[in-house]
PDB file of N, CA and C in Angstrom:
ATOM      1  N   UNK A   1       0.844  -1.180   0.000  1.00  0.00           N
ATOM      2  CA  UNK A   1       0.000   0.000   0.000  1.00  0.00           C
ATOM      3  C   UNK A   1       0.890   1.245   0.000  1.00  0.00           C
ATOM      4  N   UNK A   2       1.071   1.968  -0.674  1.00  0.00           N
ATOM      5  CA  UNK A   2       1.490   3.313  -0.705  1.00  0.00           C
ATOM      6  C   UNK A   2       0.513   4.370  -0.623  1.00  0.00           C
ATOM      7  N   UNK A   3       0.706   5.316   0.052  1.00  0.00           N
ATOM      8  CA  UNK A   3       0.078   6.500   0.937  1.00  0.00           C
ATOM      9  C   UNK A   3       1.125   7.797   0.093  1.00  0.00           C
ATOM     10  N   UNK A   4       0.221   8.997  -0.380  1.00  0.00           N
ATOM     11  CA  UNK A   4       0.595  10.090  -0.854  1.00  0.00           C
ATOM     12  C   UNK A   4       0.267  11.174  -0.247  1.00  0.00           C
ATOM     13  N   UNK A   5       0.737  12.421   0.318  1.00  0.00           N
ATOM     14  CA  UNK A   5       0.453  13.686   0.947  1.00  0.00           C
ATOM     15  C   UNK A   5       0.420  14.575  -0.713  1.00  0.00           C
ATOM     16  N   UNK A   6      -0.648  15.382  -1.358  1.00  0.00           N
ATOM     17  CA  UNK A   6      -0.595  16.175  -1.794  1.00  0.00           C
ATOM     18  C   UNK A   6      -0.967  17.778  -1.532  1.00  0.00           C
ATOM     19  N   UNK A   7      -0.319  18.426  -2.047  1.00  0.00           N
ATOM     20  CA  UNK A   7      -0.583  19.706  -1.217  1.00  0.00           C
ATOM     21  C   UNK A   7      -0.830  20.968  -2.936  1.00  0.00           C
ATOM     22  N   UNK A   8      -1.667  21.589  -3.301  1.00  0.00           N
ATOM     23  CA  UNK A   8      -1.584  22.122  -4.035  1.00  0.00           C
ATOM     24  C   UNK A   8      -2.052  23.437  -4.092  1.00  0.00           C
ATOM     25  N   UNK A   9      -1.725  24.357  -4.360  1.00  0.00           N
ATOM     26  CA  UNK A   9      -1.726  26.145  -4.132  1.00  0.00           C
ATOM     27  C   UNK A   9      -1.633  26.940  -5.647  1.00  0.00           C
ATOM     28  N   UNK A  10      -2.928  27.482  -5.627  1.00  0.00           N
ATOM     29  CA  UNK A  10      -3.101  28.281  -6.848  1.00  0.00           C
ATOM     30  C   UNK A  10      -2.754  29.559  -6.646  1.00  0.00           C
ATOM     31  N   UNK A  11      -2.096  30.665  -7.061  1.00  0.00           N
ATOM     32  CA  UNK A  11      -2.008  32.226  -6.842  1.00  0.00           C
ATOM     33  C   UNK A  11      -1.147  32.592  -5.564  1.00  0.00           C
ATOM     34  N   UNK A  12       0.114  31.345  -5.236  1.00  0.00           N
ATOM     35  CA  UNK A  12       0.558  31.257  -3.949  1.00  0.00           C
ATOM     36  C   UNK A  12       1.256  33.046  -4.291  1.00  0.00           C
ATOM     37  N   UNK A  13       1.667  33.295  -4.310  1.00  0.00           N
ATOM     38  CA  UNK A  13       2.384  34.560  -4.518  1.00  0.00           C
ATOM     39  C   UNK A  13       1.765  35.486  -4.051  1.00  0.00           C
ATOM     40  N   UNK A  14       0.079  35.503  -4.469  1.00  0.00           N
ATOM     41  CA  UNK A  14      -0.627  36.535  -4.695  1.00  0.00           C
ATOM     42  C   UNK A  14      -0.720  37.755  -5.138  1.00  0.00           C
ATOM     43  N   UNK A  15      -0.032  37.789  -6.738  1.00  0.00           N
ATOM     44  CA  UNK A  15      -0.059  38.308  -7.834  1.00  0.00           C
ATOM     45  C   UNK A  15      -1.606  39.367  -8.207  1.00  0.00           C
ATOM     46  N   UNK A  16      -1.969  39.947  -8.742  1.00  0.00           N
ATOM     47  CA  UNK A  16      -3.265  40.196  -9.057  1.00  0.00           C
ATOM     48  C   UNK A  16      -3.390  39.535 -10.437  1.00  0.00           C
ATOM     49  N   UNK A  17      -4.277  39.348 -10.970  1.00  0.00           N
ATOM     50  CA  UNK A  17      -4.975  38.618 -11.860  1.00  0.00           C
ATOM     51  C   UNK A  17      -6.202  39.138 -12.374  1.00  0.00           C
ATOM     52  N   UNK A  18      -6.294  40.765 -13.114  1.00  0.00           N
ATOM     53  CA  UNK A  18      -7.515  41.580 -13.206  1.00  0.00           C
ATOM     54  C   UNK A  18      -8.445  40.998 -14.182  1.00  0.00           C
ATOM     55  N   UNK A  19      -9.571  41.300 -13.726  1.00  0.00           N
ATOM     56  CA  UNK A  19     -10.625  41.579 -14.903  1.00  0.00           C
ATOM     57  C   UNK A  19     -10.150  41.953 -16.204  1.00  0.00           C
ATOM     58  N   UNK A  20     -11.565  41.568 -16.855  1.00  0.00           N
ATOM     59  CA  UNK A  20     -11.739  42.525 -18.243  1.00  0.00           C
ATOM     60  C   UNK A  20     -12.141  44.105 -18.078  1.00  0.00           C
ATOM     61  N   UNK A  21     -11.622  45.445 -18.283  1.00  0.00           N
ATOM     62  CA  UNK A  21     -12.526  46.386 -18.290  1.00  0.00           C
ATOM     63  C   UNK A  21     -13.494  46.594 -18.666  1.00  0.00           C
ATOM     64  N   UNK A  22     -14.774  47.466 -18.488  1.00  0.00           N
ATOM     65  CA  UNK A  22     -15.554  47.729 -18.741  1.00  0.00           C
ATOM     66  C   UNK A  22     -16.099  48.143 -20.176  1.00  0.00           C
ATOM     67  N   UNK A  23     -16.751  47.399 -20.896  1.00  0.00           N
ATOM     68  CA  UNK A  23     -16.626  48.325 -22.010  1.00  0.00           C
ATOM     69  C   UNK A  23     -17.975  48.882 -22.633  1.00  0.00           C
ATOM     70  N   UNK A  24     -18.743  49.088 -21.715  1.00  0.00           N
ATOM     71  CA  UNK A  24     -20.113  49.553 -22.101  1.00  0.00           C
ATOM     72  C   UNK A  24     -19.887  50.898 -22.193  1.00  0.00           C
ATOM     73  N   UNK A  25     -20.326  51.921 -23.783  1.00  0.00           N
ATOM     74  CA  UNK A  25     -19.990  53.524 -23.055  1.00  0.00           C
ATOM     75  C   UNK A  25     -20.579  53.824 -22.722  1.00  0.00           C
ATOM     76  N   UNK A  26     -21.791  53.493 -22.415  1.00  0.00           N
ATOM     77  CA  UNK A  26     -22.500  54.391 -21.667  1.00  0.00           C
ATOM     78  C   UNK A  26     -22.632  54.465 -20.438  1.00  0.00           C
ATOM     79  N   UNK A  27     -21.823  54.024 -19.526  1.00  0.00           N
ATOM     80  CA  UNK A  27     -21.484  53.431 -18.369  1.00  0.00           C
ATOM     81  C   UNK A  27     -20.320  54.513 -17.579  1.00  0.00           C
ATOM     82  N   UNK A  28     -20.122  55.306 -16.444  1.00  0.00           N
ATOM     83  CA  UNK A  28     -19.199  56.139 -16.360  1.00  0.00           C
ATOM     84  C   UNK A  28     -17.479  54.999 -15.747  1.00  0.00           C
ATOM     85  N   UNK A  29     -17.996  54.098 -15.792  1.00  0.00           N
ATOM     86  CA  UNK A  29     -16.715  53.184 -15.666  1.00  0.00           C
ATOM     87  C   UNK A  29     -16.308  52.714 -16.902  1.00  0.00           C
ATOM     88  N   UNK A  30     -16.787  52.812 -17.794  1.00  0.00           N
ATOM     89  CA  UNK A  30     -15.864  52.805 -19.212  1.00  0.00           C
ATOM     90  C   UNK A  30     -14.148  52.772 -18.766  1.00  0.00           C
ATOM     91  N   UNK A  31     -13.889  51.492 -19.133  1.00  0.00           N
ATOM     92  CA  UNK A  31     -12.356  51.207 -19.463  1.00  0.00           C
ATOM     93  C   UNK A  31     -11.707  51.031 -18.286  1.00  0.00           C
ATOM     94  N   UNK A  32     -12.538  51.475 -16.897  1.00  0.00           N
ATOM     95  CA  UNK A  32     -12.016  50.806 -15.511  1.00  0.00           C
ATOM     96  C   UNK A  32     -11.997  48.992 -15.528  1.00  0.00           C
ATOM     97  N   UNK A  33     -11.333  48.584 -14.662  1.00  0.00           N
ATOM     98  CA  UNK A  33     -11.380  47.403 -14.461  1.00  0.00           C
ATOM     99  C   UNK A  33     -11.771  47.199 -13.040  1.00  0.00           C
ATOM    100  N   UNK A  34     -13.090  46.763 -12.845  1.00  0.00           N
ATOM    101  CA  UNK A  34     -13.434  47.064 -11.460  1.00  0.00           C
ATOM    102  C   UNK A  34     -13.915  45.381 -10.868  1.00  0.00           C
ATOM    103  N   UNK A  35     -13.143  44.309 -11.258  1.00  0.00           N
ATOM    104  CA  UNK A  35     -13.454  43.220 -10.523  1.00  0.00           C
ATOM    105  C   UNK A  35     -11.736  42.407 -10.960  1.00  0.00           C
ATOM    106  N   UNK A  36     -11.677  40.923  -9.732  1.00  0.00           N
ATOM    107  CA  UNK A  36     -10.344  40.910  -9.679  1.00  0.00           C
ATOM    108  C   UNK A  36     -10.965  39.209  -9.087  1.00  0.00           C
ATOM    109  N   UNK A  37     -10.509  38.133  -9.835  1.00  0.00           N
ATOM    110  CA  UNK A  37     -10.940  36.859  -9.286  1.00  0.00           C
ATOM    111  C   UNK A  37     -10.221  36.323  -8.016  1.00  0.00           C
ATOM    112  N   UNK A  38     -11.008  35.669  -7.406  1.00  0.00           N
ATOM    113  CA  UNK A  38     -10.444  35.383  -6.045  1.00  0.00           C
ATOM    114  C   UNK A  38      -8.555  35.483  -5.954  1.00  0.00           C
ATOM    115  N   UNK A  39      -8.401  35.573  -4.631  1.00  0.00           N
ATOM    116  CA  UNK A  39      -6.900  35.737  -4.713  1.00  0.00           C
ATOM    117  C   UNK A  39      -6.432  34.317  -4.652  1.00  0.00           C
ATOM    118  N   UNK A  40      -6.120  33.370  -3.436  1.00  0.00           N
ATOM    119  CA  UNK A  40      -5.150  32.360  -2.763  1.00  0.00           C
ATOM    120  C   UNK A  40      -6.224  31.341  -2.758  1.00  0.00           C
ATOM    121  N   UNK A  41      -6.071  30.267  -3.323  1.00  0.00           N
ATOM    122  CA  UNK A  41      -6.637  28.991  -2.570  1.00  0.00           C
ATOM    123  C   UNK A  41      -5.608  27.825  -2.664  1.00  0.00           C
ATOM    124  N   UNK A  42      -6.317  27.001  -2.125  1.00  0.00           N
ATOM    125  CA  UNK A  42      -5.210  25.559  -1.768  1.00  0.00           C
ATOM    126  C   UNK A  42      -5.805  24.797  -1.861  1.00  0.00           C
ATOM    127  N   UNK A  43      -5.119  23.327  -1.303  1.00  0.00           N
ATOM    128  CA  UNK A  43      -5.927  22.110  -1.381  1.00  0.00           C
ATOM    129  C   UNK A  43      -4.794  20.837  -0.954  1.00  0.00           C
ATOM    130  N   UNK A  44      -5.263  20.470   0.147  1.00  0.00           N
ATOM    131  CA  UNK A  44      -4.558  19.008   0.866  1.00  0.00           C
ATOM    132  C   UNK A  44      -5.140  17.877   0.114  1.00  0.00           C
ATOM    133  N   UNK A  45      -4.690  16.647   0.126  1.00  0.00           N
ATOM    134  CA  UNK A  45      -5.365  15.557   0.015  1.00  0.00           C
ATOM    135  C   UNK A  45      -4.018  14.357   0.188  1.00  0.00           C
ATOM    136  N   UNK A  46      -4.744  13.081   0.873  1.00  0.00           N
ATOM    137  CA  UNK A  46      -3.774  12.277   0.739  1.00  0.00           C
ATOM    138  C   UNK A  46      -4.459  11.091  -0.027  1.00  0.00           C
ATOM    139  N   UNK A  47      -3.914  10.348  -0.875  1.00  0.00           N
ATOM    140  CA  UNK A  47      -4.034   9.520  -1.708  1.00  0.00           C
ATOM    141  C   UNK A  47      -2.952   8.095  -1.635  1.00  0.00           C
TER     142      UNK A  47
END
């Protein structure tokens, strides 16, 4: 039987990773980028 510890980490750094801007004009956020997908997650598992 062999037993595995995995450990895995997305965005370990925590880099930003922006949105698309806005591109509706009629909108006064035109060309802002006003959303940003989650930052850090992880994940244990042993196998």
């Amino acid at each position: 039987m062999k037993l595995e510890f995995r450990v895995e980490m997305y965005n370990f750094f925590n880099h930003p990773e922006f949105g698309m801007p806005v591109v509706n004009l009629g909108l006064p956020q035109t060309g802002r980028i006003t959303s940003t997908p989650t930052s850090r997650t992880g994940r244990c598992n042993w196998r």
